[in-house]
C-alpha atoms as a PDB file:
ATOM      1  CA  UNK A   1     103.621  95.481 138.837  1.00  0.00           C
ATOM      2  CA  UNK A   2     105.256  96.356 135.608  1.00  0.00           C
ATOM      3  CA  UNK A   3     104.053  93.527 133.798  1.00  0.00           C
ATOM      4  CA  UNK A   4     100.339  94.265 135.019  1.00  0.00           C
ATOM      5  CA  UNK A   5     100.211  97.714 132.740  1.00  0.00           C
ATOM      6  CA  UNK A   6      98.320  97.390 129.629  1.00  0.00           C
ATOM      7  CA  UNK A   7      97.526 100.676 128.920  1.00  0.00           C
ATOM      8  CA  UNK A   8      98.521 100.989 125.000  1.00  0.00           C
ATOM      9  CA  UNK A   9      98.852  97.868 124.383  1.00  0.00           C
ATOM     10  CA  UNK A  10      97.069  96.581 121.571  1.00  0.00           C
ATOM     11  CA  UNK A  11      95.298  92.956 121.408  1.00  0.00           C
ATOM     12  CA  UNK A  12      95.304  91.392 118.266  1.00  0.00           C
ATOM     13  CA  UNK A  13      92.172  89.403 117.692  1.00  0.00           C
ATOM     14  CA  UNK A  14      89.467  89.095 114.889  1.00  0.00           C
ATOM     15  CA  UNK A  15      86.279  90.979 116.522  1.00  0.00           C
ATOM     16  CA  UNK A  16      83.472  93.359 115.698  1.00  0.00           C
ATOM     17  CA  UNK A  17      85.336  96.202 117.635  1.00  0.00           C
ATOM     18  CA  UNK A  18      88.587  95.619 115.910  1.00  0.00           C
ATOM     19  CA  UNK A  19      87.077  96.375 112.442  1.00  0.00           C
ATOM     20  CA  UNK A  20      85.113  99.382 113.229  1.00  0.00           C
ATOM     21  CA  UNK A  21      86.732 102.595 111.862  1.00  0.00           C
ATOM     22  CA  UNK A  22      89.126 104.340 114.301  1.00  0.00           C
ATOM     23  CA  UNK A  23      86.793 107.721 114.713  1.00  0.00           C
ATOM     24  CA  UNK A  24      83.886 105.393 115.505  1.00  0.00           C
ATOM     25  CA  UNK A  25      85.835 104.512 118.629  1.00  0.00           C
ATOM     26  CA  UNK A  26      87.535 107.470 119.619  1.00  0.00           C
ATOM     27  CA  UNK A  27      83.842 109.403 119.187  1.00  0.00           C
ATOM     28  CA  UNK A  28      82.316 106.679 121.576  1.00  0.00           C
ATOM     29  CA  UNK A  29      85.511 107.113 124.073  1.00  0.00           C
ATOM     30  CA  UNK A  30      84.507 110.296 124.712  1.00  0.00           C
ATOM     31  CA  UNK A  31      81.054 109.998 124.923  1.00  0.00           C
ATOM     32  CA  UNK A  32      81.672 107.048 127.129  1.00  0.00           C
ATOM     33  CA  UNK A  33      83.650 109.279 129.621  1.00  0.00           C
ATOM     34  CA  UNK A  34      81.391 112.730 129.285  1.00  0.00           C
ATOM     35  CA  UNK A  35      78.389 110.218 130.518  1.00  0.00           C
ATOM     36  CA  UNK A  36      80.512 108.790 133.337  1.00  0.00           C
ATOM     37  CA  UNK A  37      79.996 111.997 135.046  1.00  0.00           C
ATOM     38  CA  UNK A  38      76.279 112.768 134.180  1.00  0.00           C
ATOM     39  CA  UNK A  39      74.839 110.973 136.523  1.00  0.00           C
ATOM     40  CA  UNK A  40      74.941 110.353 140.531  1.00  0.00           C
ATOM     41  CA  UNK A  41      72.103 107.682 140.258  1.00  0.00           C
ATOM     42  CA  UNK A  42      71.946 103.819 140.549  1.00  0.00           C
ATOM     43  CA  UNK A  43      69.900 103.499 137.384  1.00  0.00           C
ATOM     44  CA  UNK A  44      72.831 105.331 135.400  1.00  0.00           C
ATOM     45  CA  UNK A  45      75.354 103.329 136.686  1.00  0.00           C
ATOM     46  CA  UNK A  46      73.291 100.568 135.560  1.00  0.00           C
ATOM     47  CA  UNK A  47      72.989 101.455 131.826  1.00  0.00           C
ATOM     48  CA  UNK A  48      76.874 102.029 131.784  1.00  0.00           C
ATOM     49  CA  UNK A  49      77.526  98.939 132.921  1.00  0.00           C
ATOM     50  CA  UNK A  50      75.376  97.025 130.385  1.00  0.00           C
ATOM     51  CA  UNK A  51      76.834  99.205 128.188  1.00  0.00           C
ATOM     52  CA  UNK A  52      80.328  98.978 129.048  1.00  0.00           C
ATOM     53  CA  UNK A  53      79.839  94.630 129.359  1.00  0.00           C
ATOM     54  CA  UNK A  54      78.322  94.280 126.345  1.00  0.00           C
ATOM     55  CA  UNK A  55      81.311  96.370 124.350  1.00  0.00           C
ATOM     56  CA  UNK A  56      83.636  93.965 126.172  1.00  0.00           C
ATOM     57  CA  UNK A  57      81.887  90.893 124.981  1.00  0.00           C
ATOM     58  CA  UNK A  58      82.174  92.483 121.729  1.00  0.00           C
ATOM     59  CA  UNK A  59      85.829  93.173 121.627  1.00  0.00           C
ATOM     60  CA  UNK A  60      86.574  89.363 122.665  1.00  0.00           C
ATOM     61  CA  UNK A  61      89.864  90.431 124.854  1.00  0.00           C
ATOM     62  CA  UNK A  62      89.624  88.492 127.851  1.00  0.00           C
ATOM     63  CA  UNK A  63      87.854  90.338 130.613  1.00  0.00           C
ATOM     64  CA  UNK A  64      91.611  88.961 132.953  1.00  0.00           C
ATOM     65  CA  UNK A  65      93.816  90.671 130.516  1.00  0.00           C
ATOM     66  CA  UNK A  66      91.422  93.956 130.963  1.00  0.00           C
ATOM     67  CA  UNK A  67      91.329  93.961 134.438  1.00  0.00           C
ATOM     68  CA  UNK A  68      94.941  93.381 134.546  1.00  0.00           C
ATOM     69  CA  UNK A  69      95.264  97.182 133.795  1.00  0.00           C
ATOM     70  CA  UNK A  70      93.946  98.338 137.035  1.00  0.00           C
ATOM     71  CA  UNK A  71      96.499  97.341 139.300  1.00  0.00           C
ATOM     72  CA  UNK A  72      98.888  99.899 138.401  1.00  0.00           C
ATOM     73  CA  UNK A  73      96.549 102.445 139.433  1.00  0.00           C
ATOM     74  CA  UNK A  74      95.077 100.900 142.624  1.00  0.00           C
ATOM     75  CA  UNK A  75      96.747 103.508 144.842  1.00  0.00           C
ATOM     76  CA  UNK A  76      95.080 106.474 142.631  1.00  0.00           C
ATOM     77  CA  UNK A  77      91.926 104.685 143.569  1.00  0.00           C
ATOM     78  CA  UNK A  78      92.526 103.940 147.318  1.00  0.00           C
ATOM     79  CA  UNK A  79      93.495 107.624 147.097  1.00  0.00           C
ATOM     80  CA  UNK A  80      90.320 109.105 145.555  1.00  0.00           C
ATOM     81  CA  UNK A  81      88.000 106.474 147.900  1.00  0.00           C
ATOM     82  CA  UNK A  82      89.623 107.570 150.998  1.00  0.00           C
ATOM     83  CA  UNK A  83      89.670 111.556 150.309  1.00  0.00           C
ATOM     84  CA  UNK A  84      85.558 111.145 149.392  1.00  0.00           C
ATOM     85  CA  UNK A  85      84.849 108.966 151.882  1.00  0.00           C
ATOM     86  CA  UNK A  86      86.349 111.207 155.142  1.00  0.00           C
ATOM     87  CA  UNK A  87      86.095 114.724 153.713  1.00  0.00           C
ATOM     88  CA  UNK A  88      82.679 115.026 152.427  1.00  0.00           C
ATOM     89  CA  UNK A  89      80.262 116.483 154.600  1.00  0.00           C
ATOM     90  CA  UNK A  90      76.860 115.933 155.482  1.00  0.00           C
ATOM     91  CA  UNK A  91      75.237 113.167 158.231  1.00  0.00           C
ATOM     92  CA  UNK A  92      77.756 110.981 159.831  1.00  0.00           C
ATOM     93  CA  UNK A  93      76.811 107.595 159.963  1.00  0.00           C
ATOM     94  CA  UNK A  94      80.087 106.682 162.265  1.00  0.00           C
ATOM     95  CA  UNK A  95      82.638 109.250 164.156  1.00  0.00           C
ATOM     96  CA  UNK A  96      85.397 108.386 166.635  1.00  0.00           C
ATOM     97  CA  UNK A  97      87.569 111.242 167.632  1.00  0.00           C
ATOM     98  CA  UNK A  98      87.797 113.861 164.421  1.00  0.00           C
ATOM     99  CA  UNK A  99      87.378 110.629 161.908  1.00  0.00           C
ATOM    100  CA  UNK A 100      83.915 111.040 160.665  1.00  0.00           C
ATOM    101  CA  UNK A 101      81.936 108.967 157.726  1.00  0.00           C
ATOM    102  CA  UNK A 102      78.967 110.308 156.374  1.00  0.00           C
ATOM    103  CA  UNK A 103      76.287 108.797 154.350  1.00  0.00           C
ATOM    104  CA  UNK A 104      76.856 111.573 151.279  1.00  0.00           C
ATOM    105  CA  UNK A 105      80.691 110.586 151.726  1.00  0.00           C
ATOM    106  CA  UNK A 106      79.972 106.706 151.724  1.00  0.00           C
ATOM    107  CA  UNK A 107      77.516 107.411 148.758  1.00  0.00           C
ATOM    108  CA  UNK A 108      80.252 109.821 146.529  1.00  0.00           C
ATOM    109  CA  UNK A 109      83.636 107.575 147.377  1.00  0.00           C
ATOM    110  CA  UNK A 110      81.462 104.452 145.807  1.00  0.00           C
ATOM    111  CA  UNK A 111      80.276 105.903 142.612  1.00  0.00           C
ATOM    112  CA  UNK A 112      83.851 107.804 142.144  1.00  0.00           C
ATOM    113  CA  UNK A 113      85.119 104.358 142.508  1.00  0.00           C
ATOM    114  CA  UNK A 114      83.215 102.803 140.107  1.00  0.00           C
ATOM    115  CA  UNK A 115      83.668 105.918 137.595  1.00  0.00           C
ATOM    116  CA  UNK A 116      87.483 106.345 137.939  1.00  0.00           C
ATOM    117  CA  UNK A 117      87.531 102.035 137.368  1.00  0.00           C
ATOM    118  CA  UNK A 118      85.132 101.999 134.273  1.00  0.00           C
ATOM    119  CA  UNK A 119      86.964 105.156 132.654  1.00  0.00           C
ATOM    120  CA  UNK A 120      89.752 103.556 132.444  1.00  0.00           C
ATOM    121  CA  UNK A 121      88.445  99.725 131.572  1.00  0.00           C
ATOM    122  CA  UNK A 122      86.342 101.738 128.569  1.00  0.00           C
ATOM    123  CA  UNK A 123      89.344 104.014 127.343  1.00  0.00           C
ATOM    124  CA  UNK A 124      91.788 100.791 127.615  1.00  0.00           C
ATOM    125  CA  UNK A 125      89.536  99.277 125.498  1.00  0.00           C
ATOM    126  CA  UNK A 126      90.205 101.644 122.319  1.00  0.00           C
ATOM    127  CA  UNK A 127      93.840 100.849 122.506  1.00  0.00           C
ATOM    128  CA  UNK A 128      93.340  96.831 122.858  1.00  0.00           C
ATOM    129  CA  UNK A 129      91.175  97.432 119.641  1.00  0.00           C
ATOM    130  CA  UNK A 130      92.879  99.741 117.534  1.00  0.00           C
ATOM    131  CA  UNK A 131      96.131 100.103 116.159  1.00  0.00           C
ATOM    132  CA  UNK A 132      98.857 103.403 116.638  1.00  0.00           C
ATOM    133  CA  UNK A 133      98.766 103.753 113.116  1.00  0.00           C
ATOM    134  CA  UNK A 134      94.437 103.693 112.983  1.00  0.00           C
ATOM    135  CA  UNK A 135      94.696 106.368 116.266  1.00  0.00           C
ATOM    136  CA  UNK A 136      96.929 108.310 114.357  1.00  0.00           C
ATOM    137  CA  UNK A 137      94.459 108.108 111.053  1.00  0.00           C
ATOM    138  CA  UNK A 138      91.128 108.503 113.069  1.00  0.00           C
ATOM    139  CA  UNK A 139      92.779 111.371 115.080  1.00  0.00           C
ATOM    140  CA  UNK A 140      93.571 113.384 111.715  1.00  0.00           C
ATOM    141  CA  UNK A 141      90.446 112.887 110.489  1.00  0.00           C
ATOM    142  CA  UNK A 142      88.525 114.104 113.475  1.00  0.00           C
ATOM    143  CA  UNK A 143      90.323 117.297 113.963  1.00  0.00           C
ATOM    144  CA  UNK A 144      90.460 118.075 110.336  1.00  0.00           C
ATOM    145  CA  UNK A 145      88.425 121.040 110.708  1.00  0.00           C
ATOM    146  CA  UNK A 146      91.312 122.852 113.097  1.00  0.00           C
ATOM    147  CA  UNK A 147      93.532 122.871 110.259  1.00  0.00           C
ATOM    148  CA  UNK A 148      91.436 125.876 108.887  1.00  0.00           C
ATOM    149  CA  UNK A 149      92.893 127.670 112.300  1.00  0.00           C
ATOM    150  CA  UNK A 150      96.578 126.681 111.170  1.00  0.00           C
ATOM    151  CA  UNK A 151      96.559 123.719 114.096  1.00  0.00           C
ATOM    152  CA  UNK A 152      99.117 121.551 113.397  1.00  0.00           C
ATOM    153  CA  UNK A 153      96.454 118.435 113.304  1.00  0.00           C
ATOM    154  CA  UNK A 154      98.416 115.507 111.531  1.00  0.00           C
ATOM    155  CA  UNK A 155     101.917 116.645 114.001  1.00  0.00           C
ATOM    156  CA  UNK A 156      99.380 116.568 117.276  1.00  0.00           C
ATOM    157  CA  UNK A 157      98.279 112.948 115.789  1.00  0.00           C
ATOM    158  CA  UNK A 158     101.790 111.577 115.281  1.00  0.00           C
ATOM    159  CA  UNK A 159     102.628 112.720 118.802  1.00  0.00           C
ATOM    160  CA  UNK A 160      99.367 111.130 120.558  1.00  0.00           C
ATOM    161  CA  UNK A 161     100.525 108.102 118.467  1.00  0.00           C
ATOM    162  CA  UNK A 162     103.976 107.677 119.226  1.00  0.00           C
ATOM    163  CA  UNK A 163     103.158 108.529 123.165  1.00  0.00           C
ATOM    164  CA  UNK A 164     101.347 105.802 122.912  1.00  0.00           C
ATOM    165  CA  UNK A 165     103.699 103.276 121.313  1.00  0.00           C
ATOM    166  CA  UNK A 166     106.773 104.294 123.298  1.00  0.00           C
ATOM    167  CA  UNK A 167     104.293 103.120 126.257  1.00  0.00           C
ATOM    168  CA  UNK A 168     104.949  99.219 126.288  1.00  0.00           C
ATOM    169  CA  UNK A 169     108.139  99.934 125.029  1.00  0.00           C
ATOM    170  CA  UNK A 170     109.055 101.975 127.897  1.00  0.00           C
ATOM    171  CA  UNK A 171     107.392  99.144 130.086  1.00  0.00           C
ATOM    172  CA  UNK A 172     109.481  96.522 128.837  1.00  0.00           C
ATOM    173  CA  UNK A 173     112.788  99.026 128.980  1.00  0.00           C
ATOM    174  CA  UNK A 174     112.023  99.222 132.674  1.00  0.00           C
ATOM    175  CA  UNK A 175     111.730  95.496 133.433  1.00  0.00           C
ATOM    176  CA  UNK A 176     114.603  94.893 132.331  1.00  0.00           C
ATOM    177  CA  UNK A 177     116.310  97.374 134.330  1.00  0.00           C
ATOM    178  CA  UNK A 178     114.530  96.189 137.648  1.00  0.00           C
ATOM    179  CA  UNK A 179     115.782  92.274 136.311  1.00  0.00           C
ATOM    180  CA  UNK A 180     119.189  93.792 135.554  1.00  0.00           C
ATOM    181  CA  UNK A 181     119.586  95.303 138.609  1.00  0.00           C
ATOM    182  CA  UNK A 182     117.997  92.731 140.814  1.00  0.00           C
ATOM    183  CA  UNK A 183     120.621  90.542 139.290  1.00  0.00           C
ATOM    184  CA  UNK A 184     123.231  92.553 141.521  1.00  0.00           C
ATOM    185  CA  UNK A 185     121.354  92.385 144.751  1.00  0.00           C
ATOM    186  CA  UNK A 186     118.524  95.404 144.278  1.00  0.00           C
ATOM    187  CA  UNK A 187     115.595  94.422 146.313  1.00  0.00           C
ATOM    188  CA  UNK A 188     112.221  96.291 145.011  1.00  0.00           C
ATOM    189  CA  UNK A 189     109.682  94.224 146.628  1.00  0.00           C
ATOM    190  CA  UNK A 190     110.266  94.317 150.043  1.00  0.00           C
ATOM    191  CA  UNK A 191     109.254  96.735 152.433  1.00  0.00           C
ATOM    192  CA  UNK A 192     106.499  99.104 152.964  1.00  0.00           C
ATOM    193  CA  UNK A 193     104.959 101.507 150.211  1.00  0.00           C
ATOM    194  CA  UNK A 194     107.017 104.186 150.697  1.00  0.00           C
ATOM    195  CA  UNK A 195     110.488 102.146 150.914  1.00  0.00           C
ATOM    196  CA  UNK A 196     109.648 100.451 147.401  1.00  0.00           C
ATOM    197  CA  UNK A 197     108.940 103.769 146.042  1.00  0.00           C
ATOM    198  CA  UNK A 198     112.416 105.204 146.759  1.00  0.00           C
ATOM    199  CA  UNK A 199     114.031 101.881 145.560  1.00  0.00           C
ATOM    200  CA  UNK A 200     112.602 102.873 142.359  1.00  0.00           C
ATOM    201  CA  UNK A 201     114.508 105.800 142.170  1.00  0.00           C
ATOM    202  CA  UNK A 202     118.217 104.186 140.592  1.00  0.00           C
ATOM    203  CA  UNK A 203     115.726 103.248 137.761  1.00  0.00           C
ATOM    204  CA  UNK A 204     114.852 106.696 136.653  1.00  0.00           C
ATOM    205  CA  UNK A 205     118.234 107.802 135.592  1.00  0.00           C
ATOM    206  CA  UNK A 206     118.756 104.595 132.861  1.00  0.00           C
ATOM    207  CA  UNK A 207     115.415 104.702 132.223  1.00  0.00           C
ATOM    208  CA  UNK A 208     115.675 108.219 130.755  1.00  0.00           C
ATOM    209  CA  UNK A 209     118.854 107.675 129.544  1.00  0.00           C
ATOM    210  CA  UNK A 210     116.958 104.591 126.872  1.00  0.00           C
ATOM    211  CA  UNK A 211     113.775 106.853 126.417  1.00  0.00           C
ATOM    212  CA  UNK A 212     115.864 109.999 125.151  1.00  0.00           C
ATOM    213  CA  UNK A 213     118.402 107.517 123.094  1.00  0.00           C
ATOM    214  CA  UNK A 214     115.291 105.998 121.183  1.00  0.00           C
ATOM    215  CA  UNK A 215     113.592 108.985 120.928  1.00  0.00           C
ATOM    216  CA  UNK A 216     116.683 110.577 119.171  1.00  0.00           C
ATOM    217  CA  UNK A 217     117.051 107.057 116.994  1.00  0.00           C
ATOM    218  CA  UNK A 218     113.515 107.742 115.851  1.00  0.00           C
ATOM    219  CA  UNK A 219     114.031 111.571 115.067  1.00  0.00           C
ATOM    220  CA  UNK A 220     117.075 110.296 113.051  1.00  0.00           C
ATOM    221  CA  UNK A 221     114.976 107.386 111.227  1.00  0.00           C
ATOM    222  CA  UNK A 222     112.486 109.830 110.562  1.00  0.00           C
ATOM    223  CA  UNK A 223     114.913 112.827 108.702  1.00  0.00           C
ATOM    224  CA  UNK A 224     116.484 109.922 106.672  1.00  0.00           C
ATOM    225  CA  UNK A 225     113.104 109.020 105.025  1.00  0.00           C
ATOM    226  CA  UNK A 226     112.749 112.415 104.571  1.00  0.00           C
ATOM    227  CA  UNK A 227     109.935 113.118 106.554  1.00  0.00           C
ATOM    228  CA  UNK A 228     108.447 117.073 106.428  1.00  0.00           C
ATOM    229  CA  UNK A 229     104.860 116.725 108.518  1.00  0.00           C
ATOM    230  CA  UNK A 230     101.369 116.261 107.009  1.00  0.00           C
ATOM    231  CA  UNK A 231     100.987 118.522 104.162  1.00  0.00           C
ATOM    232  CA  UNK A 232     100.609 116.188 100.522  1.00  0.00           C
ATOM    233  CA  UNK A 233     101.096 112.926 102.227  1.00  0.00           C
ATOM    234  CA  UNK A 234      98.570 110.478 101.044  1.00  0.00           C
ATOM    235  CA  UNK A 235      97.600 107.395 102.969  1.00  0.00           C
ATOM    236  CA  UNK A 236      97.988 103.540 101.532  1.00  0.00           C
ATOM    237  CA  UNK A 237      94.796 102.631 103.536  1.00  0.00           C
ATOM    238  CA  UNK A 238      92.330 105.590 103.959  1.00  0.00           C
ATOM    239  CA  UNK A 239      89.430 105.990 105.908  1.00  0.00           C
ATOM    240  CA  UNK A 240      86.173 104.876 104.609  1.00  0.00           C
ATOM    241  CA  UNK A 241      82.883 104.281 106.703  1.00  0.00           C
ATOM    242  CA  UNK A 242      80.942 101.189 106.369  1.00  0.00           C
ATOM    243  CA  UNK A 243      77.548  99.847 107.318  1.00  0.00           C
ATOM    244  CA  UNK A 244      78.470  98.715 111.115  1.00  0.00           C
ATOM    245  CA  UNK A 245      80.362 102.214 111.864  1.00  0.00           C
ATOM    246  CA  UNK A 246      76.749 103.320 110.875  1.00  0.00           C
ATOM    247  CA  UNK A 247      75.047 101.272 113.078  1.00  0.00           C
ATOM    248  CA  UNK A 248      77.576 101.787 115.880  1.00  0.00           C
ATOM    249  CA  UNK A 249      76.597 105.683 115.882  1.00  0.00           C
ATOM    250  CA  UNK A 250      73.404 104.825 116.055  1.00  0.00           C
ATOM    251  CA  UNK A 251      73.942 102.723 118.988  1.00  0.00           C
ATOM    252  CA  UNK A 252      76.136 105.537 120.619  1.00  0.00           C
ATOM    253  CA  UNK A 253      73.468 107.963 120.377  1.00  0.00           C
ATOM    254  CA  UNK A 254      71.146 105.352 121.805  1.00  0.00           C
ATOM    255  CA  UNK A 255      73.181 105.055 124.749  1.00  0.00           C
ATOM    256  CA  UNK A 256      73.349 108.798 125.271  1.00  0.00           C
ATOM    257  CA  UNK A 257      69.884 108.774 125.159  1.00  0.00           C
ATOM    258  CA  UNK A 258      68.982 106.160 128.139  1.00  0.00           C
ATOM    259  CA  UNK A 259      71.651 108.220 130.039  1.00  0.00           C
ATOM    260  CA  UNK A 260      70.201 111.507 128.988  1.00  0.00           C
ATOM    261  CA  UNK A 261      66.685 109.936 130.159  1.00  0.00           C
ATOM    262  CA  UNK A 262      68.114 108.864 133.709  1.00  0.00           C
ATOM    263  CA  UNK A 263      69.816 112.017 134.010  1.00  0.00           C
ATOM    264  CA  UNK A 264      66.536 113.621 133.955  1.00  0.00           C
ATOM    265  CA  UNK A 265      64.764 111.429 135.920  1.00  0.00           C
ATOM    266  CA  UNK A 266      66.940 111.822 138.653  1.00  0.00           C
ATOM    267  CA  UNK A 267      66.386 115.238 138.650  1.00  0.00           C
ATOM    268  CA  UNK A 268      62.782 114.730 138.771  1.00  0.00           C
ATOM    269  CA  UNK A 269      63.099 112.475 141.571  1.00  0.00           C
END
């Protein structure tokens, strides 16, 4: 289960998506996930799914290695499915005893499905594609304007982008762990859900032991090159649109268009 998480990870490949600036991506991340949840229609979820394939074809990580992700959050989603499936009212289309399905219930644990899934297939996506130190640039950039409010913008990047590097680190820490301590007779795969969930608990005590020992090594790293925050660093590579970040706002607003457009068609209808 470990080894299925790929959130953070980044895939190294030479595609389209890979070469687009950083705030193209993290602008069309968002605007992915604020039209995930403007719409209750079929047609919408049609758009964002030729939407969401086509990025993938685009990106040219394999669709295995994407899907790969979603097994460490299968129980969120067998959670979400089963709360909106027996506790949303309206006409029951089967009841025995105080279990009761309805047709709006059916209808809303479906498309939450389906939204909670491609949320986090599109936001994966921007980390297979682009690098810490990119999310860290694009970040800064973006919230550039809050520094006129004295927010700390380049420290709240740094931290976003080490979160998100520790991540597979972290990962890897813990498999080795579980491997360490399987080697003395720790079983963590047999057994219901809730029995492998408490033999996970001897893990958390190492595993925060490693995460606060390489969090101090970097803190130490860091004072030795005498880092002091944002203010006069330069950057080696800066930021510089081109023609196809162009083009990929343009496609964006596209996008938000057809799902404006079924948005208000549904209402219509």
């Amino acid at each position: 289960m470990i080894r299925d998480i790929t959130i953070g990870q980044y895939y190294p490949t030479d595609s389209i998506l890979h070469r687009l600036d950083p705030r193209v991506k993290l602008v069309g991340t968002i605007l992915f996930i604020v039209s995930l949840f403007l719409f209750h229609s079929f047609y919408g979820y049609i758009a964002v799914t030729i939407f969401l394939a086509s990025v993938i074809k685009l990106s040219k990580v394999p669709f295995r290695f994407i899907v790969k992700g979603l097994k460490a959050v299968v129980i969120i989603l067998l959670f979400t499915v089963f709360f909106n499936l027996f506790l949303t009212p309206g006409e029951p289309i089967f009841q025995f005893g105080i279990i009761k399905i309805t047709d709006e219930g059916l209808r809303s644990a479906g498309f939450m499905a389906i939204r909670l899934t491609y949320l986090i297939l599109g936001s994966s996506l921007m980390t297979f594609t682009t690098t810490p130190n990119q999310l860290t640039d694009g970040l800064e950039r973006l919230m550039r304007p809050l520094r006129h409010i004295k927010v700390p913008v380049h420290e709240i990047a740094m931290m976003m982008s080490i979160a998100l590097r520790f991540i597979p680190i972290l990962l890897e820490e813990t498999d080795k762990i579980m491997k360490a301590q399987m080697a003395r007779g720790a079983d963590f795969e047999s057994g219901g859900i809730l029995k492998r969930a408490k033999s996970m608990i001897p893990l958390l005590v190492p595993l925060f032991v490693s995460a606060f020992r390489r969090a101090n090594d970097l803190a130490m790293a860091m004072e030795a090159r005498c880092y002091r925050g944002g203010e006069g660093r330069t950057k080696m590579k800066p930021l510089k649109y081109s023609g196809r970040d162009y083009i990929s706002y343009l496609v964006l607003l596209i996008y938000l268009g057809a799902v404006i457009t079924s948005r208000m068609l549904e209402n219509l209808l």
